[in-house]
N, C-alpha and C. Protein backbone atom coordinates (compact mmCIF):
# COMPACT_ATOMS: atom_id res chain seq x y z
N UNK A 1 8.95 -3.80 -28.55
CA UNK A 1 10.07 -4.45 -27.93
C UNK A 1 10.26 -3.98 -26.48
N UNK A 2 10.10 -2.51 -26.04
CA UNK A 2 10.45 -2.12 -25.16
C UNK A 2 8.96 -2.72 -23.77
N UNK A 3 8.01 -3.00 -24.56
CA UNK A 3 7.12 -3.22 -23.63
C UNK A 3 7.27 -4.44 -23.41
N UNK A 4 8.01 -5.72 -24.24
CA UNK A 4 8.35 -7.22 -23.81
C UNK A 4 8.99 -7.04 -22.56
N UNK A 5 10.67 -6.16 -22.95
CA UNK A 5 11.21 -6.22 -21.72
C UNK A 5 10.82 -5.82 -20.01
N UNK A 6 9.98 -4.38 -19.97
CA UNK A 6 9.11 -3.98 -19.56
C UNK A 6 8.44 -5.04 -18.63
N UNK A 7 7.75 -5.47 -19.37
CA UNK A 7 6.95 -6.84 -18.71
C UNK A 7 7.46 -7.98 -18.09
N UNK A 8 8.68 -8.46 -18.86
CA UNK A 8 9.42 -9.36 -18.82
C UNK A 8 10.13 -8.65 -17.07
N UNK A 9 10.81 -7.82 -16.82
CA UNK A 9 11.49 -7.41 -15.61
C UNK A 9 9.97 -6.79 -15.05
N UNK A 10 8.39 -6.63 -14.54
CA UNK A 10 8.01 -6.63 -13.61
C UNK A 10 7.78 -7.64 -13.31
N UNK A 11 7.67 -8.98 -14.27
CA UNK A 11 6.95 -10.38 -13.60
C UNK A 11 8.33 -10.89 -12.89
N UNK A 12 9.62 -10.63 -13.24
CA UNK A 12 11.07 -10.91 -12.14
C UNK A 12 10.54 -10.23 -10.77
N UNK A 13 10.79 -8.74 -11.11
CA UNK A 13 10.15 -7.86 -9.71
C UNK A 13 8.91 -8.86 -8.92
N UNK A 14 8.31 -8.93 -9.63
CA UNK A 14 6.64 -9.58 -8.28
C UNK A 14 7.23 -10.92 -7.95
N UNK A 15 7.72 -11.80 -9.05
CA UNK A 15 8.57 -13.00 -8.60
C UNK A 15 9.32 -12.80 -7.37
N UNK A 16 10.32 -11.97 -7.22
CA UNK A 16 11.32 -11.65 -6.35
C UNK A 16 10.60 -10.99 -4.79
N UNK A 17 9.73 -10.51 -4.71
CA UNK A 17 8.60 -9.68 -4.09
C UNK A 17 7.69 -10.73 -3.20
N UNK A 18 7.44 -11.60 -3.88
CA UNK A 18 6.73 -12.78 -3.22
C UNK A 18 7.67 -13.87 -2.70
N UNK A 19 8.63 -13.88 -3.15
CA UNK A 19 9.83 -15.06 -2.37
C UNK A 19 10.05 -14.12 -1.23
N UNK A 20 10.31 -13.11 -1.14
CA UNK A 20 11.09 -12.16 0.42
C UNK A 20 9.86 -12.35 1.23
N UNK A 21 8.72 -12.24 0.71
CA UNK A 21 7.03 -12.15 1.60
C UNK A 21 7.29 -13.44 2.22
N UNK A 22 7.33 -14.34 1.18
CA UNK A 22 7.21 -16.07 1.87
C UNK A 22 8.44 -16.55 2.70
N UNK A 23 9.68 -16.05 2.07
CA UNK A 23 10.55 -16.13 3.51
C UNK A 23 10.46 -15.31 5.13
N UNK A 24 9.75 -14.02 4.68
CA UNK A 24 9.15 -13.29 5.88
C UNK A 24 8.43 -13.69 6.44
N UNK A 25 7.45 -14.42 6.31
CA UNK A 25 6.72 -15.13 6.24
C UNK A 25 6.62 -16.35 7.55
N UNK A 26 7.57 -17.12 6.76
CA UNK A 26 8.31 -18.25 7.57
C UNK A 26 9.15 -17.86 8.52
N UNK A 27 9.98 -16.71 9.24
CA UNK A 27 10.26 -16.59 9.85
C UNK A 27 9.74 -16.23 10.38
N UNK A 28 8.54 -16.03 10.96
CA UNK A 28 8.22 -15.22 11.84
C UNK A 28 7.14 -16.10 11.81
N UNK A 29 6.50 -17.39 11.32
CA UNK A 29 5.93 -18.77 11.97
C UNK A 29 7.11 -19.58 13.02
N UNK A 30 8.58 -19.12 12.32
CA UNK A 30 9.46 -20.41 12.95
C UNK A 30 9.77 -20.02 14.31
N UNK A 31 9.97 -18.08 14.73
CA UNK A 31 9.57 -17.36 15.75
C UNK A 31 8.59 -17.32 17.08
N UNK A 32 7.39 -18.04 16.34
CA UNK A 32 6.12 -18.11 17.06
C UNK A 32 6.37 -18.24 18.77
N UNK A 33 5.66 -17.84 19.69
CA UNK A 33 5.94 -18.36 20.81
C UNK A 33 5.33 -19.99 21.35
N UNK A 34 5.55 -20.95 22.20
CA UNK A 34 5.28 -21.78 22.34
C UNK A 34 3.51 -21.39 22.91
N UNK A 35 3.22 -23.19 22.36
CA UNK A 35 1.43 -23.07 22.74
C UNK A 35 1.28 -23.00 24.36
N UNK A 36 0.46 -22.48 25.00
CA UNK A 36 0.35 -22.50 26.44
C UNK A 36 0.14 -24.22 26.66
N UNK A 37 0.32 -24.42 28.00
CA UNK A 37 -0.11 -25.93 28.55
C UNK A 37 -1.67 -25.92 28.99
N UNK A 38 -2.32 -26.82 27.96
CA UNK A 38 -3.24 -27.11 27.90
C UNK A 38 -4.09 -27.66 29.30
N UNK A 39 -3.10 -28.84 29.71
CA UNK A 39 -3.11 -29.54 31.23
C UNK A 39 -2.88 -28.25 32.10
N UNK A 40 -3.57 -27.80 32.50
CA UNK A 40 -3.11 -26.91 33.30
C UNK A 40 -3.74 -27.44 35.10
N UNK A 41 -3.18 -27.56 35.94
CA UNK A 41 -4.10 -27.99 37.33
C UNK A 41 -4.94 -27.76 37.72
N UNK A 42 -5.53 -26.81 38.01
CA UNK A 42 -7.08 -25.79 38.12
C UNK A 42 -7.39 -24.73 37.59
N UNK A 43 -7.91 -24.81 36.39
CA UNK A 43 -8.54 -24.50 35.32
C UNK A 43 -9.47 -23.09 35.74
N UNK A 44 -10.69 -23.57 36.88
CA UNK A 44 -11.34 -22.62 37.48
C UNK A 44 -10.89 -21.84 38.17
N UNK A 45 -9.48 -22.14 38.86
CA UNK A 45 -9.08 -20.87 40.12
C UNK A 45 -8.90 -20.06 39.29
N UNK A 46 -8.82 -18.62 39.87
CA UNK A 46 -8.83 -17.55 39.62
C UNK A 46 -7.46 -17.43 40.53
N UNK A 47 -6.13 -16.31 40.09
CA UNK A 47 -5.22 -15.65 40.60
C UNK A 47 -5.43 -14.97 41.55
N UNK A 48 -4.50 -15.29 42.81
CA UNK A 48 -5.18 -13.91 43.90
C UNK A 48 -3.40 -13.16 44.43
N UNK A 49 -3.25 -12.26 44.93
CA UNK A 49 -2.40 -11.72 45.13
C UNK A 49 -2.77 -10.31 46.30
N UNK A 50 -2.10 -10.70 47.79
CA UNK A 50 -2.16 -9.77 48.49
C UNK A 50 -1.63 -8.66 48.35
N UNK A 51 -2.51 -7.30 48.18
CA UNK A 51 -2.08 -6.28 47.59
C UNK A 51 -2.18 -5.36 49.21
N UNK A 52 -2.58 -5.29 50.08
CA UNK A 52 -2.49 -4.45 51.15
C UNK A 52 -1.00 -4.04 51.28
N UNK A 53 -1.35 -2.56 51.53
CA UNK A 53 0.03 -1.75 51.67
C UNK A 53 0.52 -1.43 50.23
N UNK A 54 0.48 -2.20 49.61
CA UNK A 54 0.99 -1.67 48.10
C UNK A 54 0.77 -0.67 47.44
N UNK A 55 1.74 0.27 46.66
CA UNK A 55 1.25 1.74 46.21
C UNK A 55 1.90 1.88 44.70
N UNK A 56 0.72 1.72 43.96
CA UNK A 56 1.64 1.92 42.65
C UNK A 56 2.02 3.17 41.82
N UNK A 57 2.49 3.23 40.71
CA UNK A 57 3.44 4.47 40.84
C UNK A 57 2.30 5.58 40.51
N UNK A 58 2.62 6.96 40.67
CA UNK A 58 2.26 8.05 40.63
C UNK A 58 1.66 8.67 38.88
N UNK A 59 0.64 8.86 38.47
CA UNK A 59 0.17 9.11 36.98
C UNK A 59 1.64 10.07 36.76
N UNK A 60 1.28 9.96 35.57
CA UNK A 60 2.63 11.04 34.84
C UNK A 60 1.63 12.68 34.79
N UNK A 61 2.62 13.71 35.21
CA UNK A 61 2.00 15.01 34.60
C UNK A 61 1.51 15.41 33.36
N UNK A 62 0.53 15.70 33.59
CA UNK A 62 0.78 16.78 31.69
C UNK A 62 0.46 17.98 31.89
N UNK A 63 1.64 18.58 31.35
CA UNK A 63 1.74 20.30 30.98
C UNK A 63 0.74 20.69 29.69
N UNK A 64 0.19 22.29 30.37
CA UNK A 64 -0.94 22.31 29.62
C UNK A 64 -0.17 23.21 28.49
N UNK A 65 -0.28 22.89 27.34
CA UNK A 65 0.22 23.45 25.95
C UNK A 65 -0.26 24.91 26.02
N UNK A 66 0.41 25.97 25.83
CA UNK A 66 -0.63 27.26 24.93
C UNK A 66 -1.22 26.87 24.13
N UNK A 67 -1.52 27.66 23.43
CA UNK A 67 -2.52 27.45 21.86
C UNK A 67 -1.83 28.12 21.25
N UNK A 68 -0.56 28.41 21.36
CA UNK A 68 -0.08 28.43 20.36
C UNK A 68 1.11 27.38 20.01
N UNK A 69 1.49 26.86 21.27
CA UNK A 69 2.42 25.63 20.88
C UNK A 69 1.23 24.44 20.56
N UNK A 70 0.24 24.66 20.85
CA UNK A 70 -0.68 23.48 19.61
C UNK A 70 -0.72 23.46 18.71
N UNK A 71 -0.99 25.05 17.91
CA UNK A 71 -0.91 24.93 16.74
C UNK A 71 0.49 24.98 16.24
N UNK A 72 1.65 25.05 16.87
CA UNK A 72 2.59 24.70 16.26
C UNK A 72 2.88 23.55 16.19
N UNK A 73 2.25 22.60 16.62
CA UNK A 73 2.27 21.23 17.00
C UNK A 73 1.72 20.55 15.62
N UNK A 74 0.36 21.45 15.10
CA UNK A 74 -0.44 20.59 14.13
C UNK A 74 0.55 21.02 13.03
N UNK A 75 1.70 22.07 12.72
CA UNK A 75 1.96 22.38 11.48
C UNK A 75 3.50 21.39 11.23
N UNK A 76 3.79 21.15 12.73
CA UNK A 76 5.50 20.65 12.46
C UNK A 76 5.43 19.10 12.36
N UNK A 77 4.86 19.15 11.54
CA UNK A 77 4.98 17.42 10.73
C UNK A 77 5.37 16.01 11.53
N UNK A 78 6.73 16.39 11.30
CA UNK A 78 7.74 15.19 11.69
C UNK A 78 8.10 15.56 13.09
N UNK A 79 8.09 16.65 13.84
CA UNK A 79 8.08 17.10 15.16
C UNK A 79 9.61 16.87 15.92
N UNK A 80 10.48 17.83 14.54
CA UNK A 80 11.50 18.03 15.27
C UNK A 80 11.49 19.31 15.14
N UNK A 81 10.66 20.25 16.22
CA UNK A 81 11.02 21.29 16.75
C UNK A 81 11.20 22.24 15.55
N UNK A 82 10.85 22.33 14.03
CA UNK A 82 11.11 23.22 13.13
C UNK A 82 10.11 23.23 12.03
N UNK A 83 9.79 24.26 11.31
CA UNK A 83 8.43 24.36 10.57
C UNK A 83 9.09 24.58 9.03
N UNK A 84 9.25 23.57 8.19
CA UNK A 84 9.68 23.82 6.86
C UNK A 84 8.51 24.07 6.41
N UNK A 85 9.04 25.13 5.15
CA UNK A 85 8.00 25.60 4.11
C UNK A 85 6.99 24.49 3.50
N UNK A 86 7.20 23.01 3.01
CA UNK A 86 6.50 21.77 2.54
C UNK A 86 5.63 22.19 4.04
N UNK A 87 6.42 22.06 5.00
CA UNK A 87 5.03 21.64 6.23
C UNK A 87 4.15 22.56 6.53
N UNK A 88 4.65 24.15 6.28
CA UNK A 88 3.48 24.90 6.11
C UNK A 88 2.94 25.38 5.41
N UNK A 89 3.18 24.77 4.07
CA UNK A 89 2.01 24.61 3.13
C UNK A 89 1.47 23.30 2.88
N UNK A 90 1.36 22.69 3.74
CA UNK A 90 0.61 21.18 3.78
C UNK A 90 -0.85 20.93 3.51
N UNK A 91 -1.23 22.03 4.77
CA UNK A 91 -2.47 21.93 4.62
C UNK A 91 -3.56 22.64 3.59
N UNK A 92 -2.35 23.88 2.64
CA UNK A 92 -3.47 24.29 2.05
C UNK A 92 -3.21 23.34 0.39
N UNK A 93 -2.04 22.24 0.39
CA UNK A 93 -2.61 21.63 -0.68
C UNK A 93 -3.63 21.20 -1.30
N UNK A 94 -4.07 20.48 0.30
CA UNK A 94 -5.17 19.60 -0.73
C UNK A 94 -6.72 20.84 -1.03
N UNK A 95 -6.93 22.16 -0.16
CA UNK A 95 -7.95 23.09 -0.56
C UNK A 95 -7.36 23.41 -1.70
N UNK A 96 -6.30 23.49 -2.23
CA UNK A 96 -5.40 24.13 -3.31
C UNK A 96 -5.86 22.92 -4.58
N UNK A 97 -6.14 21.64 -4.14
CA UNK A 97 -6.07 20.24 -5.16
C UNK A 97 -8.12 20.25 -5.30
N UNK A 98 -8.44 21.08 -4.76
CA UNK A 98 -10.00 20.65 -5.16
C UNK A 98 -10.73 22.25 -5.72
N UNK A 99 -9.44 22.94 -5.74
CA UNK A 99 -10.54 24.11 -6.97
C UNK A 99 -9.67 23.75 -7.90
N UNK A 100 -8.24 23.50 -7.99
CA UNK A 100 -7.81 22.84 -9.34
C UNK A 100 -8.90 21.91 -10.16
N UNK A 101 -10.09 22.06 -10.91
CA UNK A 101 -10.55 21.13 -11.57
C UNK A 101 -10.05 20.75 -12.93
N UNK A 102 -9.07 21.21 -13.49
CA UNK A 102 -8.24 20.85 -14.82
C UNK A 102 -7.16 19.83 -14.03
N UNK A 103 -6.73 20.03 -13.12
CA UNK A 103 -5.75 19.24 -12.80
C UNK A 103 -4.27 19.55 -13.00
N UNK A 104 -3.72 21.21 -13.41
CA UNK A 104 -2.80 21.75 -14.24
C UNK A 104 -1.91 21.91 -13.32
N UNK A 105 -2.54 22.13 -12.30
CA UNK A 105 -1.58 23.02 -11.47
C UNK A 105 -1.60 24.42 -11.28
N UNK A 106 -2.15 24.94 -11.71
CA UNK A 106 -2.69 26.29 -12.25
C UNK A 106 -4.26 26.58 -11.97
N UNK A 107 -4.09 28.07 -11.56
CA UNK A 107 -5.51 28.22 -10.66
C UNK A 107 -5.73 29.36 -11.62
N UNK A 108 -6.86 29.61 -12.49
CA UNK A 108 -7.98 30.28 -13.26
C UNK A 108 -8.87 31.13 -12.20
N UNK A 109 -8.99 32.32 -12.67
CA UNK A 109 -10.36 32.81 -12.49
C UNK A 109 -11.16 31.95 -11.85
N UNK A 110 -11.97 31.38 -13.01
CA UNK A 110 -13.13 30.44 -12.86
C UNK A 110 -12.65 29.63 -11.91
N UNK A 111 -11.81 28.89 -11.85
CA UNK A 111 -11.24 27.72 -10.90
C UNK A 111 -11.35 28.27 -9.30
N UNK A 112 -11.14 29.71 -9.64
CA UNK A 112 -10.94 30.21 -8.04
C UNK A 112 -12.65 30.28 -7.46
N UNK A 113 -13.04 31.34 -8.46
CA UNK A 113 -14.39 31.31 -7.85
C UNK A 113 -15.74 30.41 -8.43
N UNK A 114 -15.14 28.96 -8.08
CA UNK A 114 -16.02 27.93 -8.96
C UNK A 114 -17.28 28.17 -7.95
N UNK A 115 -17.20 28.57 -6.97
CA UNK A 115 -18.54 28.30 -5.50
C UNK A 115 -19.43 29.42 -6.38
N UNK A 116 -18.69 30.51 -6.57
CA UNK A 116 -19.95 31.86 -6.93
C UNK A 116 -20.27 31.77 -8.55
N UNK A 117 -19.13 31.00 -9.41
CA UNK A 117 -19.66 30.77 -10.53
C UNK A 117 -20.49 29.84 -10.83
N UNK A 118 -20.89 28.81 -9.92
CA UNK A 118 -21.78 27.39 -9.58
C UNK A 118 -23.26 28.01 -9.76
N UNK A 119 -23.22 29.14 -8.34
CA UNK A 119 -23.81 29.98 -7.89
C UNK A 119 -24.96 30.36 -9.23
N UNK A 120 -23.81 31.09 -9.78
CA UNK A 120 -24.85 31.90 -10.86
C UNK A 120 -25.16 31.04 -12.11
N UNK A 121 -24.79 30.04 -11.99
CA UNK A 121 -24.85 28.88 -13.09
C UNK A 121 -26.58 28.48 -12.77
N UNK A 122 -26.52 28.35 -11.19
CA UNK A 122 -27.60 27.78 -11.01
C UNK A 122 -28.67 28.73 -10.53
N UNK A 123 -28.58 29.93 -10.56
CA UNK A 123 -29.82 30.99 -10.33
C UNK A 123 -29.91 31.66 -12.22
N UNK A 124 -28.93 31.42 -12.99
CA UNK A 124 -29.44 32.04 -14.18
C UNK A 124 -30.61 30.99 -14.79
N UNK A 125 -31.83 30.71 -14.64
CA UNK A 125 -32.94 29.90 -14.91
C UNK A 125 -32.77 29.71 -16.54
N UNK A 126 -32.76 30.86 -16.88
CA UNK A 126 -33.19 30.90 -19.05
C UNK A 126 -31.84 30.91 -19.92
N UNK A 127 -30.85 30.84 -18.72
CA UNK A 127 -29.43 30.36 -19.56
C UNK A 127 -28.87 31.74 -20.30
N UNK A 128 -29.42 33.44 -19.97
CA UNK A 128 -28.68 34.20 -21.06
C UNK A 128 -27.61 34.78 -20.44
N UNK A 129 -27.27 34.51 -19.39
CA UNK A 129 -25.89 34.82 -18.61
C UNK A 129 -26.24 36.46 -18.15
N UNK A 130 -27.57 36.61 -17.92
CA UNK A 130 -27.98 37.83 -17.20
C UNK A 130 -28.68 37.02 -16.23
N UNK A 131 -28.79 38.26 -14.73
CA UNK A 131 -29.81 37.90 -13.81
C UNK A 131 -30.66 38.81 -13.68
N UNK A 132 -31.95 37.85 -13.74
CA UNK A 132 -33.42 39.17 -13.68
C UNK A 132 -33.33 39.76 -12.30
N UNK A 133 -34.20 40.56 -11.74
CA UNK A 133 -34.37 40.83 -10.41
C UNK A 133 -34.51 39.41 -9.40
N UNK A 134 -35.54 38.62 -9.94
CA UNK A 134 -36.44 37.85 -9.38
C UNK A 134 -35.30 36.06 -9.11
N UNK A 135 -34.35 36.50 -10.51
CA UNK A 135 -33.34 35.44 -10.35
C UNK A 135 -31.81 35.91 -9.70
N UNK A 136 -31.81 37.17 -9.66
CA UNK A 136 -30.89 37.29 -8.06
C UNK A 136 -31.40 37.12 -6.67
N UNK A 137 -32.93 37.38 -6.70
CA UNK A 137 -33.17 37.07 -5.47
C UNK A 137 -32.79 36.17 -4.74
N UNK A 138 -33.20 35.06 -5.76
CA UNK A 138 -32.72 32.84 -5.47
C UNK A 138 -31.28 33.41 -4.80
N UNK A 139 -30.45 34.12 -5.17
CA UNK A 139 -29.13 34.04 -4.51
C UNK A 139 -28.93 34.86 -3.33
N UNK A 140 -29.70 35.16 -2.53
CA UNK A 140 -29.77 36.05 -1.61
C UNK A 140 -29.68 34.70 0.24
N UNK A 141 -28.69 34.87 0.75
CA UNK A 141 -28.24 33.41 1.77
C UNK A 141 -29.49 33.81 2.56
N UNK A 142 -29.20 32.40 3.35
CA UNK A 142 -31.11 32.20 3.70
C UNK A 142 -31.09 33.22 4.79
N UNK A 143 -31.95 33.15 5.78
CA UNK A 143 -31.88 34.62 7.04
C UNK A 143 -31.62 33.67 7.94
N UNK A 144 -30.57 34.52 8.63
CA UNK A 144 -29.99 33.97 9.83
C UNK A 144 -31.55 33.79 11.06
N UNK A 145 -30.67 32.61 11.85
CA UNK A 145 -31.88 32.55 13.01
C UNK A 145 -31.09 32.74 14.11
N UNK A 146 -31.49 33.62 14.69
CA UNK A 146 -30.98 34.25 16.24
C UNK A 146 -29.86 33.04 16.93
N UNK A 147 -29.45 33.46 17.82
CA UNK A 147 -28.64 32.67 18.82
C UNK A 147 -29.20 32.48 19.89
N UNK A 148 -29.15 30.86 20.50
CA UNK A 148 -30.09 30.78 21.20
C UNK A 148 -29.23 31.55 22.53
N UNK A 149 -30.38 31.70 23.13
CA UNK A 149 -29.21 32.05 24.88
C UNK A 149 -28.71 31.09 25.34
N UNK A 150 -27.81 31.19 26.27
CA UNK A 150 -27.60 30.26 27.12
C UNK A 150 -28.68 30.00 28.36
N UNK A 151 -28.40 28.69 28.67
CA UNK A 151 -29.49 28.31 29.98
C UNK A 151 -28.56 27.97 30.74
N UNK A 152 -28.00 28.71 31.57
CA UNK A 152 -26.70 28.06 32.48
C UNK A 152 -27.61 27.82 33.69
């Protein structure tokens, strides 16, 4: 029963949803601006306008930010001048939403160190949850290659 009504009041909702669209719609065809004049006298001229002496206005300044009013810049959201707790933990949600792999909300052991448990998932070769010598090696990061110089 509860899913008739249910149903019954979203097909009202999308009903009601699509009449406001189609009157929005229409107003803002009945709005339109008029079509340009087609007839126009010379088609090919081009606009000319004596500009000698004329000086137009001056670029606007820009003040150079610290680095640290940048990064206060990237954390204050809505950018009135104040850093709520939601806004500075914004960014570590979503790193926070991709070791969650249960989806709980809740961060595990395993969940935390899924990179080094991957790790040994994929250097233990024979599956006995030991590593030989030869299968810690595989986990050893590759060798760095120098820095090049600069060529200034």
């Amino acid at each position: 029963m509860n899913r008739i009504i249910l149903g019954a009041f979203a097909a009202l909702l999308f009903v009601g949803a699509g009449l406001f669209w189609l009157q929005g719609r229409a107003e803002v065809e009945h709005g339109a601006p008029p079509l340009p004049d087609i007839a126009s006298p010379t088609p090919d001229a081009l606009p000319s306008a004596d500009v000698a002496g004329l000086l137009g206005p001056e670029p606007p300044e820009v003040s150079e930010l610290s680095r640290e009013d940048r990064r206060f810049g990237r954390y204050d959201r809505n950018s009135d001048g104040r850093i709520t707790r939601n806004e500075y933990l914004s960014p570590r949600t979503s790193a926070f939403r991709k070791l969650d792999k249960d989806g709980n909300n809740l961060l595990t052991f395993e969940e935390w160190a899924v990179v080094t448990v991957d790790k040994f998932a994929g250097a233990d070769r024979d599956g006995d949850a030991v590593l030989t010598r030869e299968e810690f090696r595989s986990t050893a990061p590759p060798p760095r290659s120098p820095k090049p110089k600069c060529e200034c």
